[in-house]
N, C-alpha and C. Protein backbone atom coordinates (compact mmCIF):
# COMPACT_ATOMS: atom_id res chain seq x y z
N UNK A 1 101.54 83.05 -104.65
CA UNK A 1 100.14 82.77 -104.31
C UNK A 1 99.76 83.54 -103.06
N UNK A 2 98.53 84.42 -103.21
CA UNK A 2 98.42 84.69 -101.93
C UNK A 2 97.57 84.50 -100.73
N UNK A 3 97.66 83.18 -100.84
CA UNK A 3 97.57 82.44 -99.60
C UNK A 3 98.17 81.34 -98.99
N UNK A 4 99.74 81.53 -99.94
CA UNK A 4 100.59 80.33 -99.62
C UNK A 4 101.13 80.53 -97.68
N UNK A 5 100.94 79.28 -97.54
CA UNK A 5 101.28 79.27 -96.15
C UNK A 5 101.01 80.07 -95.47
N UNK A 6 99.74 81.08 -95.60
CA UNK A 6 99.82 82.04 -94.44
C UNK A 6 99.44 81.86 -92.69
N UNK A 7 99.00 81.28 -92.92
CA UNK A 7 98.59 80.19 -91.82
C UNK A 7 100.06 80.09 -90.53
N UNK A 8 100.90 79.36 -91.42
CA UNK A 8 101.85 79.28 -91.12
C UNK A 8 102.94 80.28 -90.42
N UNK A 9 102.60 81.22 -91.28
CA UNK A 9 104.05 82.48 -90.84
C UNK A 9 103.26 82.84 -89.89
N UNK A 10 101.64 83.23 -89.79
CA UNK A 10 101.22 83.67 -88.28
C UNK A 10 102.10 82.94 -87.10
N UNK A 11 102.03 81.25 -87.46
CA UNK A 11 101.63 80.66 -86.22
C UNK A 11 103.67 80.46 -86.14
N UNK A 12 104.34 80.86 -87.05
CA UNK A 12 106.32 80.90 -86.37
C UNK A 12 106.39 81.96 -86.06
N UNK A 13 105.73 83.23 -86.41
CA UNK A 13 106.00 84.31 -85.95
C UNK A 13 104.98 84.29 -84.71
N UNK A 14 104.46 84.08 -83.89
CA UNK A 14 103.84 83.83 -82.45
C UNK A 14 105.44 83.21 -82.05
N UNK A 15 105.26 82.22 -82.17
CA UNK A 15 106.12 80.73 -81.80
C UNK A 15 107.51 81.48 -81.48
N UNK A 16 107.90 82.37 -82.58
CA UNK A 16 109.33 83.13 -82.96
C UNK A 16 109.40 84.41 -81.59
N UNK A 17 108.43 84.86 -81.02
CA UNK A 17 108.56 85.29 -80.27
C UNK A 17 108.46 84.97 -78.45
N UNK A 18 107.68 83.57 -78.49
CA UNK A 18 108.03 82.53 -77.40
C UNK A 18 109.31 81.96 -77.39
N UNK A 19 109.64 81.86 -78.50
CA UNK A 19 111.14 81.36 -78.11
C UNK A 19 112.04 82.29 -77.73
N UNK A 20 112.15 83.35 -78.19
CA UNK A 20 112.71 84.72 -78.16
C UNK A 20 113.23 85.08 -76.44
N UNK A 21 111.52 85.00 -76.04
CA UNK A 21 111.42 85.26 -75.02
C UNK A 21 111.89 84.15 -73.49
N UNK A 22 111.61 82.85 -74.35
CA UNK A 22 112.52 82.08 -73.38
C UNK A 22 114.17 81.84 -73.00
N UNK A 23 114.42 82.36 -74.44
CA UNK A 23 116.09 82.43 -74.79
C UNK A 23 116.50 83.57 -73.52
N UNK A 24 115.67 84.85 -73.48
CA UNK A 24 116.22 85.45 -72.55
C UNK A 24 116.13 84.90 -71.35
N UNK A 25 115.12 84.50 -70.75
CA UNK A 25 114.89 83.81 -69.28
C UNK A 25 116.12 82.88 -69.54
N UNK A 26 116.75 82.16 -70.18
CA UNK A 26 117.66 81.33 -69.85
C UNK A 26 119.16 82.31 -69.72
N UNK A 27 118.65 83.02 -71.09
CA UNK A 27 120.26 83.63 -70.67
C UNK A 27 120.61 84.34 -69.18
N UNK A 28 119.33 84.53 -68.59
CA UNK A 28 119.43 85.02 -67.30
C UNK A 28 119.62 84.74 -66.04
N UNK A 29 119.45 83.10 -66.26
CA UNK A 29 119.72 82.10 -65.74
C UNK A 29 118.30 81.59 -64.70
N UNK A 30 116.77 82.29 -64.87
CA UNK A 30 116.09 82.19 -64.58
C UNK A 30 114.86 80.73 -64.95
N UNK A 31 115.41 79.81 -66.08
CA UNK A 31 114.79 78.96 -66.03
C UNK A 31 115.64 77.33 -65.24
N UNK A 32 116.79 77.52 -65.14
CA UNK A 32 117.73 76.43 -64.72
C UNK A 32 117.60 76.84 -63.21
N UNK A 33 116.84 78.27 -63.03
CA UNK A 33 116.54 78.42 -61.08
C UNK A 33 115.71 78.04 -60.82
N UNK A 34 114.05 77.67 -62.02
CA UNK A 34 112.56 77.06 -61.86
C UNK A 34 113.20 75.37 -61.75
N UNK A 35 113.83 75.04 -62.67
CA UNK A 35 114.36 73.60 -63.00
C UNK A 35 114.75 72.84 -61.23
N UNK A 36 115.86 73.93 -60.88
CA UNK A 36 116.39 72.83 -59.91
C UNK A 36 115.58 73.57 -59.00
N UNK A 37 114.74 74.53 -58.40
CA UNK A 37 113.99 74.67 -57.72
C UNK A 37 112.72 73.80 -57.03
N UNK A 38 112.67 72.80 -58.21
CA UNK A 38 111.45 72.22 -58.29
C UNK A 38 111.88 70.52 -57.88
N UNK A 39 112.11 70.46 -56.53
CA UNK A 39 112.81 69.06 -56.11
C UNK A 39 112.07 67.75 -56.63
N UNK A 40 110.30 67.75 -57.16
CA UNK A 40 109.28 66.92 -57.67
C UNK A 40 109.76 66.86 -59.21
N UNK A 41 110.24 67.24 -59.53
CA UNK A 41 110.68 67.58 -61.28
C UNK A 41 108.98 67.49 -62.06
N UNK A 42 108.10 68.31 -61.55
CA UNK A 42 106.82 68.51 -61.88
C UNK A 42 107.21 69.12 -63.09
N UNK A 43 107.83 70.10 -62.48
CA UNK A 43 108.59 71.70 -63.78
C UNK A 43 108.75 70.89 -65.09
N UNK A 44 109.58 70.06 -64.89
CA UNK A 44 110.35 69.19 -66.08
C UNK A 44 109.32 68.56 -67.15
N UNK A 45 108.04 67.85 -66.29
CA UNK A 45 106.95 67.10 -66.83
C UNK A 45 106.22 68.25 -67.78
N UNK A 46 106.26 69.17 -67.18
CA UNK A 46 105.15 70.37 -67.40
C UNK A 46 106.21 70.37 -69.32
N UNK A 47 107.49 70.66 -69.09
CA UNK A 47 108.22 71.19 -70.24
C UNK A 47 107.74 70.16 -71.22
N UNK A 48 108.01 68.74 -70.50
CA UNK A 48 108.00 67.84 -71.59
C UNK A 48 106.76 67.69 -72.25
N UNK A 49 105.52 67.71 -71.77
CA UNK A 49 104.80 67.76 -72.44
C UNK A 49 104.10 69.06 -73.19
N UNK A 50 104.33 69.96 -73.02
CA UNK A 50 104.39 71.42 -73.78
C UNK A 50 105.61 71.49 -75.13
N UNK A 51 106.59 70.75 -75.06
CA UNK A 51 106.96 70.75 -76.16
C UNK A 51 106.60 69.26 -77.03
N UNK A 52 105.84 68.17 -76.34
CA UNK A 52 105.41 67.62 -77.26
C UNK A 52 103.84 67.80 -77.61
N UNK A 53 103.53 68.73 -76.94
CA UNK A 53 102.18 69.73 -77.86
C UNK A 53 102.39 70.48 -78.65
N UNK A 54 103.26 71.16 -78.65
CA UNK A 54 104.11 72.50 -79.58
C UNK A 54 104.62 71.31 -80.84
N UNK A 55 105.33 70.42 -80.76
CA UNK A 55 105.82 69.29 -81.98
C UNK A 55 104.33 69.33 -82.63
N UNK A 56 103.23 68.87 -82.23
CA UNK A 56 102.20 68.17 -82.27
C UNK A 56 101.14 69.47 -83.03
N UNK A 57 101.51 70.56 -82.80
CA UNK A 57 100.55 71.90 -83.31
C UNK A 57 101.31 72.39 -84.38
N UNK A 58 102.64 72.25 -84.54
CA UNK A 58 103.78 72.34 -85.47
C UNK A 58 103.10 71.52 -86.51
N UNK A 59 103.15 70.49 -86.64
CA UNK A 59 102.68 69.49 -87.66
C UNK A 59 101.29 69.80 -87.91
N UNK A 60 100.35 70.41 -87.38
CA UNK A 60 98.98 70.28 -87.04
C UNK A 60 99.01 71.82 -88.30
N UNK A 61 99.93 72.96 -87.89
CA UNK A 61 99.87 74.01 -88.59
C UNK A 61 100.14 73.99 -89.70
N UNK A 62 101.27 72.88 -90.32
CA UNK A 62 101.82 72.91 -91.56
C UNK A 62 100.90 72.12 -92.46
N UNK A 63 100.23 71.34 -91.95
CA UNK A 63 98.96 70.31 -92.82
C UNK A 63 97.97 71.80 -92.94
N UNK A 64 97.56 72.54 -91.84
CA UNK A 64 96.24 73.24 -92.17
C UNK A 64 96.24 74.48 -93.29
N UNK A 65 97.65 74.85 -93.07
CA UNK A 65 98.42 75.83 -94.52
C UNK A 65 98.20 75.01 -95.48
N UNK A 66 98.86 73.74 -95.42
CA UNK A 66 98.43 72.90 -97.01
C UNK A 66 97.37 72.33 -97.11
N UNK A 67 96.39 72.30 -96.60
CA UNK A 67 94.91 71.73 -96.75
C UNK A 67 93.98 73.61 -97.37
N UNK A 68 94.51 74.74 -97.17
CA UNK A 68 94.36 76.15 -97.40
C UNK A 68 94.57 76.25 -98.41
N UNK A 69 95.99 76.24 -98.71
CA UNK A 69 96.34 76.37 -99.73
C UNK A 69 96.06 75.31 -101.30
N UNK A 70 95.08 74.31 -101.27
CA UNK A 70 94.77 73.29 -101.97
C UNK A 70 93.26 74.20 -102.41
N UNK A 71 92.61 74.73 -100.86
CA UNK A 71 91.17 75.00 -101.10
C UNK A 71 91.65 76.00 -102.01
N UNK A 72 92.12 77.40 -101.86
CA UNK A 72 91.81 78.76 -102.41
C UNK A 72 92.75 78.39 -103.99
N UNK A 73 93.27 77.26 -104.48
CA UNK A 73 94.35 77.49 -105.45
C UNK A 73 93.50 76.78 -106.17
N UNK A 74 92.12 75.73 -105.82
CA UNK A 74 91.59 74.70 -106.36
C UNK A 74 92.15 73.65 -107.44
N UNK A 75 93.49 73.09 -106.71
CA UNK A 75 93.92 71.78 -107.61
C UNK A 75 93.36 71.12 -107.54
N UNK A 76 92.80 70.49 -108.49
CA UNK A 76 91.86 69.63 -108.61
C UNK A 76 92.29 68.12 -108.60
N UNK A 77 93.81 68.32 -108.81
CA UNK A 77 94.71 66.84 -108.87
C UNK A 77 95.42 66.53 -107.89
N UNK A 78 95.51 67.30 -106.77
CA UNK A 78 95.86 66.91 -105.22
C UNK A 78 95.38 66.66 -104.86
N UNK A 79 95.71 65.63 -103.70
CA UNK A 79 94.93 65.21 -102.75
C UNK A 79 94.45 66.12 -101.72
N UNK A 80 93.37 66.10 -101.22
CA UNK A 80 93.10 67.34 -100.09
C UNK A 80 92.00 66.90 -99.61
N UNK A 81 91.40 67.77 -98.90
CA UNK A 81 90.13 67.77 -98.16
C UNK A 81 89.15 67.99 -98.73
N UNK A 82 89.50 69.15 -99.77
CA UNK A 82 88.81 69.69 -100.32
C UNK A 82 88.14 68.91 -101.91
N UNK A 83 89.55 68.55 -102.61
CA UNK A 83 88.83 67.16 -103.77
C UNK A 83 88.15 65.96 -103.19
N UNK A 84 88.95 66.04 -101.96
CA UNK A 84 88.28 64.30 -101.42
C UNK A 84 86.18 64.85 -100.89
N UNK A 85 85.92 66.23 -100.62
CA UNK A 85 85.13 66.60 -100.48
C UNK A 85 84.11 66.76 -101.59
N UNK A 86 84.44 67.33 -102.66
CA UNK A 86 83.82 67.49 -103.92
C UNK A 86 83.43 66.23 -104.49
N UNK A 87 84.17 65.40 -104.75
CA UNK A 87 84.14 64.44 -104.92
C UNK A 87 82.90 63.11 -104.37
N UNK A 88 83.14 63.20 -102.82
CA UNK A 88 81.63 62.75 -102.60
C UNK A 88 80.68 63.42 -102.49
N UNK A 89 80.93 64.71 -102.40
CA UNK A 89 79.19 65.37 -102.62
C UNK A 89 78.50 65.45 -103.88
N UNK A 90 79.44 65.17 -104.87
CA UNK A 90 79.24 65.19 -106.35
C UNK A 90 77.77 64.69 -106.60
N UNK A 91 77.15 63.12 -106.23
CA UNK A 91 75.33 63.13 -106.24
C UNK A 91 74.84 63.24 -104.94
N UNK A 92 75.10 63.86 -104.01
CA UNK A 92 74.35 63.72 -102.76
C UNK A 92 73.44 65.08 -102.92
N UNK A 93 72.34 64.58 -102.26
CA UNK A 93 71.31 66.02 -102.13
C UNK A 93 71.61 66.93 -101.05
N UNK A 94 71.24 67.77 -100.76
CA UNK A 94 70.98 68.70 -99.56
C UNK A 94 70.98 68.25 -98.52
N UNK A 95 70.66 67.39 -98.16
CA UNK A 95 70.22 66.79 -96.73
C UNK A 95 71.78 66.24 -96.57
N UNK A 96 72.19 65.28 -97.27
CA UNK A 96 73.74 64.87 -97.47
C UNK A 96 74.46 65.29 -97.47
N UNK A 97 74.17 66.50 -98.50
CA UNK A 97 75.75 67.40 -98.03
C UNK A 97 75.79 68.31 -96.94
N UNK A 98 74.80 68.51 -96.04
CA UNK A 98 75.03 69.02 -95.11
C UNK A 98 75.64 67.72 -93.60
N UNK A 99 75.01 66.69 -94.21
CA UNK A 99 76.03 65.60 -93.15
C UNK A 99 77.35 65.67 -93.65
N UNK A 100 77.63 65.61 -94.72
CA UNK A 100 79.06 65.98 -95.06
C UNK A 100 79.73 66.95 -94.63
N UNK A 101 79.31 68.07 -94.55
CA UNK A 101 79.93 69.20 -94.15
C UNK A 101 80.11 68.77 -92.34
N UNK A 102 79.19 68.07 -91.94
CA UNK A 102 79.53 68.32 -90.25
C UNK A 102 80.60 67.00 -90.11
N UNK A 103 80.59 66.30 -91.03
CA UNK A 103 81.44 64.89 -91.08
C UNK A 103 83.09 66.02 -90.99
N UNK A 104 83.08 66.52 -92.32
CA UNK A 104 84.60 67.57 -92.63
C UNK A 104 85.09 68.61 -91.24
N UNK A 105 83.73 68.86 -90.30
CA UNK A 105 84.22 69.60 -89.47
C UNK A 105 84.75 68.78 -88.25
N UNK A 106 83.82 67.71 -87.89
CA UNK A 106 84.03 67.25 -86.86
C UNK A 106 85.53 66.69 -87.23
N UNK A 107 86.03 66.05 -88.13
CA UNK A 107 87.01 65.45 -89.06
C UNK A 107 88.58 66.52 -89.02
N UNK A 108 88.20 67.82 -88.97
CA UNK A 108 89.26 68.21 -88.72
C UNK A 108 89.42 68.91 -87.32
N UNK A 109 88.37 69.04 -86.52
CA UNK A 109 88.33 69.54 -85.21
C UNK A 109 89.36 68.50 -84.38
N UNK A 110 88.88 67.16 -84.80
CA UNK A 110 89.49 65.38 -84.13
C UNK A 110 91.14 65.99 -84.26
N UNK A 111 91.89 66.41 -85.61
CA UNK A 111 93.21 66.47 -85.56
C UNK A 111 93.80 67.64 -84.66
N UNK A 112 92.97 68.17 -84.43
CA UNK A 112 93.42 69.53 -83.45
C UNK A 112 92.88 69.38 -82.04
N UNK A 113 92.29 69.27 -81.54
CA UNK A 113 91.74 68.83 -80.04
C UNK A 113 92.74 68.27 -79.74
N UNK A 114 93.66 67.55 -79.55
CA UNK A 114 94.42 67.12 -78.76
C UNK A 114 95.43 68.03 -78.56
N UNK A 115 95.30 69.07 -79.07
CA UNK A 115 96.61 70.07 -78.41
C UNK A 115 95.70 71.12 -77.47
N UNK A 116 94.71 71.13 -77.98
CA UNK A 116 94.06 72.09 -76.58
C UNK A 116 93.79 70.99 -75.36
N UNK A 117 93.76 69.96 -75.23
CA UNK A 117 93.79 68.53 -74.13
C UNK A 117 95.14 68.93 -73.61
N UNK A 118 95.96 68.94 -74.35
CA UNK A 118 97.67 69.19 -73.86
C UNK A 118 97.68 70.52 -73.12
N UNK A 119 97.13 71.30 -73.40
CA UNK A 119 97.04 73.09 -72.72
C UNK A 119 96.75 72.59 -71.60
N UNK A 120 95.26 72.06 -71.00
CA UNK A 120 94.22 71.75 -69.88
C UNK A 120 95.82 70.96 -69.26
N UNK A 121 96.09 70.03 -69.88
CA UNK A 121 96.68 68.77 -68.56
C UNK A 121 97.92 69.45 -67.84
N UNK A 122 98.95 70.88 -68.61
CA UNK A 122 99.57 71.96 -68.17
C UNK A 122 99.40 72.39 -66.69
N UNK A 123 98.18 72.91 -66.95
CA UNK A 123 97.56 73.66 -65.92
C UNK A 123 96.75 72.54 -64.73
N UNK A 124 96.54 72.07 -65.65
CA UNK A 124 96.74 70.77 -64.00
C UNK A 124 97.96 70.24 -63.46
N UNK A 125 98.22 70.10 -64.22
CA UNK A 125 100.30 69.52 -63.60
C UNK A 125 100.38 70.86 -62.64
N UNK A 126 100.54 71.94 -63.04
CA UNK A 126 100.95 73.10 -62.05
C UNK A 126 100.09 73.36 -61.13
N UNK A 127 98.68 72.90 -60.71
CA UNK A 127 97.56 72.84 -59.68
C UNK A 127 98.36 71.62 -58.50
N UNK A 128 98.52 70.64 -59.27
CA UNK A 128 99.66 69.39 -58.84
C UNK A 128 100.84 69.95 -57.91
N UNK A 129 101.73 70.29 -58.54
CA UNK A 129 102.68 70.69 -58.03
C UNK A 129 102.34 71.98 -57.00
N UNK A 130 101.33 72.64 -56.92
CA UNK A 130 100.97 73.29 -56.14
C UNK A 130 100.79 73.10 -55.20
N UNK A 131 100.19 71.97 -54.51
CA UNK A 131 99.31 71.36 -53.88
C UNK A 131 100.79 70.39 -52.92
N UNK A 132 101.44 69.84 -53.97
CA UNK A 132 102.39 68.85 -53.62
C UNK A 132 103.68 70.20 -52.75
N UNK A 133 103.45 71.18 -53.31
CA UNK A 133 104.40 72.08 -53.01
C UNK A 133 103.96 72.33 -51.39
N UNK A 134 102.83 72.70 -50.84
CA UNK A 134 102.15 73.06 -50.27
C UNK A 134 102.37 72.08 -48.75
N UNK A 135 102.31 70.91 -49.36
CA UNK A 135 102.09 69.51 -48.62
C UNK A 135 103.94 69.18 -48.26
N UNK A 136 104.68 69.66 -48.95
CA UNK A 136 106.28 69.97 -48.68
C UNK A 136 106.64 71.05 -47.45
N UNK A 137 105.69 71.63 -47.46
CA UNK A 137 106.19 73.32 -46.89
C UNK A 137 105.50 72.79 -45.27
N UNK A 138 104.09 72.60 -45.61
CA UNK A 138 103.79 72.07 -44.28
C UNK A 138 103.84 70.97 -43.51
N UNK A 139 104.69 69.96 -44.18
CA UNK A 139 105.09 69.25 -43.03
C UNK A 139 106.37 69.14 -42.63
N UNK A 140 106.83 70.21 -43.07
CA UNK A 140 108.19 70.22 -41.88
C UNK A 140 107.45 71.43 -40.84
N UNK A 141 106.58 71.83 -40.76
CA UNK A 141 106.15 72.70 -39.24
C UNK A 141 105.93 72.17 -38.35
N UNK A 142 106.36 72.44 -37.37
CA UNK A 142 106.12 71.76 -36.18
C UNK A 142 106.37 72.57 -35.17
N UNK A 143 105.45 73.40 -34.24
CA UNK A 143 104.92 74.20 -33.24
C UNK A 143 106.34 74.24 -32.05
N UNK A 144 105.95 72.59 -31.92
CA UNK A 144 106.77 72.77 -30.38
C UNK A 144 108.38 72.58 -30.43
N UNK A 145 108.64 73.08 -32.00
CA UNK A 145 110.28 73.08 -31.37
C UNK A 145 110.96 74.35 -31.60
N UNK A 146 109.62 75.11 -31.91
CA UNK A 146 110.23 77.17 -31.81
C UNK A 146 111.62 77.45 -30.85
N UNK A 147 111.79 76.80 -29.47
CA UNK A 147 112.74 77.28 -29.05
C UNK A 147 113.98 76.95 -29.73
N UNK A 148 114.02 75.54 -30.47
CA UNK A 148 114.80 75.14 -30.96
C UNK A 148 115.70 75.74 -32.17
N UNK A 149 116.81 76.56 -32.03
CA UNK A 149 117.02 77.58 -33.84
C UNK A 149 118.05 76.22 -34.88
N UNK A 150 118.00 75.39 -34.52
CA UNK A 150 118.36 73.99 -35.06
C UNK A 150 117.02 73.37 -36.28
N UNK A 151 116.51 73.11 -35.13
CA UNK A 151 114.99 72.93 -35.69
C UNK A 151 114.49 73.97 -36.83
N UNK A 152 114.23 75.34 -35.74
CA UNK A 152 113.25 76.42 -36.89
C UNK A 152 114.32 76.28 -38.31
N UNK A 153 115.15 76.05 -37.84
CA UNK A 153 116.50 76.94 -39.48
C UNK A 153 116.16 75.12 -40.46
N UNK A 154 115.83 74.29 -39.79
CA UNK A 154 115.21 73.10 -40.95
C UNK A 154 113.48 73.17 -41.46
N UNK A 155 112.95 73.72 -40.59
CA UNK A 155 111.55 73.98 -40.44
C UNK A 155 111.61 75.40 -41.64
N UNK A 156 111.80 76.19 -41.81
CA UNK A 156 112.31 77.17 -42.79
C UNK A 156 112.85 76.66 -43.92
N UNK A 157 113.61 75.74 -43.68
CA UNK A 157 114.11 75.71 -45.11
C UNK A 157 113.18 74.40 -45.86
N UNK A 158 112.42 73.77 -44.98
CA UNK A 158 111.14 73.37 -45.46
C UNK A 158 110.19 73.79 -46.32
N UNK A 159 109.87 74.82 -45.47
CA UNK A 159 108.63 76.21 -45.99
C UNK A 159 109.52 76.59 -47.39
N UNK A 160 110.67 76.97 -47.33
CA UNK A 160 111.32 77.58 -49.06
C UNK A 160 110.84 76.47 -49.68
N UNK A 161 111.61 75.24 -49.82
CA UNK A 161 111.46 74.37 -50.78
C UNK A 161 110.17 74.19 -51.40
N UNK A 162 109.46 73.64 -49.89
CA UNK A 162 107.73 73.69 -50.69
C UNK A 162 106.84 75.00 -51.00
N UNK A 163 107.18 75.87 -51.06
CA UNK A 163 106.75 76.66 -51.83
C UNK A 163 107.39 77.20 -52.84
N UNK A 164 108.70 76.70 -52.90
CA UNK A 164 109.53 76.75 -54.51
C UNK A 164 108.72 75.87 -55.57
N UNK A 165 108.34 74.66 -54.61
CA UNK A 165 107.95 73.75 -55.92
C UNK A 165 106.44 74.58 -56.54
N UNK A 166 106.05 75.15 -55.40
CA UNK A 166 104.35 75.51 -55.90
C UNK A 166 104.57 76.46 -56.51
N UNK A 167 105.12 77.47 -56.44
CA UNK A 167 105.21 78.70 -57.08
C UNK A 167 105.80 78.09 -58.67
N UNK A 168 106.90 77.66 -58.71
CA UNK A 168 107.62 77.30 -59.91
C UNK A 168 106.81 76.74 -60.86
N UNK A 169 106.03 75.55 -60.33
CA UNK A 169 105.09 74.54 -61.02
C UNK A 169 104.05 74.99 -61.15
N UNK A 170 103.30 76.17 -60.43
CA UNK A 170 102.38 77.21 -61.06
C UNK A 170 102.45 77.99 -61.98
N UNK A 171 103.47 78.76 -61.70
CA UNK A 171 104.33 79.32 -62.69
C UNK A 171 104.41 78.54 -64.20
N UNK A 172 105.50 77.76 -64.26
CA UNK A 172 105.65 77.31 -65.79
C UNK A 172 104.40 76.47 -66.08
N UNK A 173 103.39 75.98 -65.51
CA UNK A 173 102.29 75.29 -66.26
C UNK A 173 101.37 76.27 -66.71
N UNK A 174 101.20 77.85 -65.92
CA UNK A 174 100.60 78.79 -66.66
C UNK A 174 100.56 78.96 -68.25
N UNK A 175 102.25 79.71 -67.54
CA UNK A 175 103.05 79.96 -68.98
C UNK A 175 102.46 79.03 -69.85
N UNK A 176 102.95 78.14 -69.72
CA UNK A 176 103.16 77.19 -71.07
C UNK A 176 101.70 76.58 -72.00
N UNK A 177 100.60 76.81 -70.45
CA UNK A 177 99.75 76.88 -70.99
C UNK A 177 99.10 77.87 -71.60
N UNK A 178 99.05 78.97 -71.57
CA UNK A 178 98.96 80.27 -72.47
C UNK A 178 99.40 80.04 -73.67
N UNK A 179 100.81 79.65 -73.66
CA UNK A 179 101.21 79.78 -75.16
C UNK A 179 101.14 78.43 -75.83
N UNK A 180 100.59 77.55 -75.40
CA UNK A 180 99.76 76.24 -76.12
C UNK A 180 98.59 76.84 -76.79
N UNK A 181 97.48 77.34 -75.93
CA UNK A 181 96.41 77.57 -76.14
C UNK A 181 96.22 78.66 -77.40
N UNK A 182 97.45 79.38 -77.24
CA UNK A 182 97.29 80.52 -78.68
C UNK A 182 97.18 80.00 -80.17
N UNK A 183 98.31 78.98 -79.77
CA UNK A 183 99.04 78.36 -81.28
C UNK A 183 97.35 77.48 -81.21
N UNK A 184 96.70 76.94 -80.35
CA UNK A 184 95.61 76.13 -80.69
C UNK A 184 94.45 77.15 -81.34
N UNK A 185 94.23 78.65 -80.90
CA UNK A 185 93.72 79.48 -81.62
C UNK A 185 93.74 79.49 -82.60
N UNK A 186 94.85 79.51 -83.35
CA UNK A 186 95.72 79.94 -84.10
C UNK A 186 95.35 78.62 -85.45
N UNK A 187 95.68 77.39 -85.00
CA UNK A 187 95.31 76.79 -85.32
C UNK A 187 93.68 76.01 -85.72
N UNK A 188 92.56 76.72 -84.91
CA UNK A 188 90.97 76.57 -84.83
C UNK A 188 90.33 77.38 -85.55
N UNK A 189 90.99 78.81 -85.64
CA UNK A 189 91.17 79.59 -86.38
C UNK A 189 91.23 79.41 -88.16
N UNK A 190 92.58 78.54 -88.78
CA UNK A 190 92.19 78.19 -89.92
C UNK A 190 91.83 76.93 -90.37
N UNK A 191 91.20 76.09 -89.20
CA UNK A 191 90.38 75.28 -89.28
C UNK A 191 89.25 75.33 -89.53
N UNK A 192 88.79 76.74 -89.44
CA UNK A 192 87.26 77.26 -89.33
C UNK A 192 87.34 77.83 -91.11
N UNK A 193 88.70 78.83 -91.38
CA UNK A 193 88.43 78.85 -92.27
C UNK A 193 88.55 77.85 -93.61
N UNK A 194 89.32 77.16 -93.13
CA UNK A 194 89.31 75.90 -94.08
C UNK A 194 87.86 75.25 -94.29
N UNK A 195 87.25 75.00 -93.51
CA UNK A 195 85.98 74.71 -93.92
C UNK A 195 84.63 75.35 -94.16
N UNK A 196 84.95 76.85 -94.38
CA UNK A 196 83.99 77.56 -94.44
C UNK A 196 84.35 77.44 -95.88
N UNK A 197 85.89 77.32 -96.79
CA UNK A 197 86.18 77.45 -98.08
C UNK A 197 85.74 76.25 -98.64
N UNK A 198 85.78 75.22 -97.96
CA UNK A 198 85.38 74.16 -98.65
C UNK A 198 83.94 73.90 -98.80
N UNK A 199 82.85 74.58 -98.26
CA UNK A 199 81.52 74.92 -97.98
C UNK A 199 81.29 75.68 -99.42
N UNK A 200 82.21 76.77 -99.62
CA UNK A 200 82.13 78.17 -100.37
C UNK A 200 82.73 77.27 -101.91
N UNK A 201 83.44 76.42 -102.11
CA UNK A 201 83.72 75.72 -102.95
C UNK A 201 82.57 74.68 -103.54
N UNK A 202 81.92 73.85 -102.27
CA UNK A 202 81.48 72.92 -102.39
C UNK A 202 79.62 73.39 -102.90
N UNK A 203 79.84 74.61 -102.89
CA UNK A 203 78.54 75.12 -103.14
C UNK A 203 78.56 75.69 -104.79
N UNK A 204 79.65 76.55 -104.61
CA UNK A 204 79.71 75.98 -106.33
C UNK A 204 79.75 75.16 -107.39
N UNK A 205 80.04 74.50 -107.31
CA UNK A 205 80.73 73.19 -108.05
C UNK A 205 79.09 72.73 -108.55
């Protein structure tokens, strides 16, 4: 069929190359240096919920391939979006089926919005940890004990830490939010066309 799952292989082959690319940062030993770098375990929060957006767009991608693949193959004996669509527009007039149609969009926009919500709260966690990083670094300064190299050499290693956490927790909430936000493309993408087919269906019939 050719439009089985295509949807799909876009959105593992993205995915196939985020992982790719994280496999190396680890083999390099560059993500276990963001990890314990980050004394707030902000870093950690940031992961956990980026991979339960990634779970969450995973599932989100494999329904929108099979809600695709129902429209363009037109089984008429599956369940889908698309029969459950036909089906009530079957006596509605014009005026109706155009509430229908914004019912089907808003209807599948609802199952996907929450992974672009998951992108946004990323990039706030790492504004967070920025801030918290920041608020680490500057309060170990303290002016009047410069003569002190006891002092400065704790006062320094202040300043590293809190700006380990900001940099790190800026850092991976970027990242991670970038590559949330694609797969949510990715995903809005054949959400759009899913219901432009079921429009293009629903107008025939």
């Amino acid at each position: 069929m050719k439009y089985q799952y295509l949807l799909l292989l876009r959105y593992s082959l993205v995915n196939a190359v985020g992982i790719a690319f994280t496999l190396v940062i680890y083999s390099q030993g560059y993500l276990n240096k963001v990890i314990k770098g980050d004394v707030t375990n902000v870093v950690v929060l940031i992961i956990f919920l980026f991979l339960t957006g990634l779970i969450l767009a995973s599932m989100k991608a494999f329904w929108i391939s099979k809600e695709l693949n129902h429209a363009y193959s037109k089984q008429t004996s599956a369940k889908s979006l698309l029969n459950d669509f036909l089906k009530k527009a079957e006596k509605l007039d014009a005026s109706s089926r155009a509430n229908l149609v914004s019912s089907v969009k808003i209807n599948i926009s609802v199952k996907i919005n929450n992974i672009k919500f998951i992108a946004n709260i990323l990039v706030i966690l790492g504004l967070i940890g920025t801030v918290i990083g920041f608020i680490i670094a500057l309060s170990g300064v303290d002016g009047s004990v410069s003569s002190n190299p006891e002092e400065v050499g704790n006062m320094v290693a202040s300043l590293v830490k809190g700006m380990s956490v900001a940099l790190y927790t800026t850092l991976a909430g970027s990242i991670l939010s970038v590559w949330l936000n694609i797969c949510y493309q990715i995903l809005i993408n054949g959400a759009n066309r899913l219901t432009s087919r079921i429009i293009e269906v629903g107008e025939q019939s």
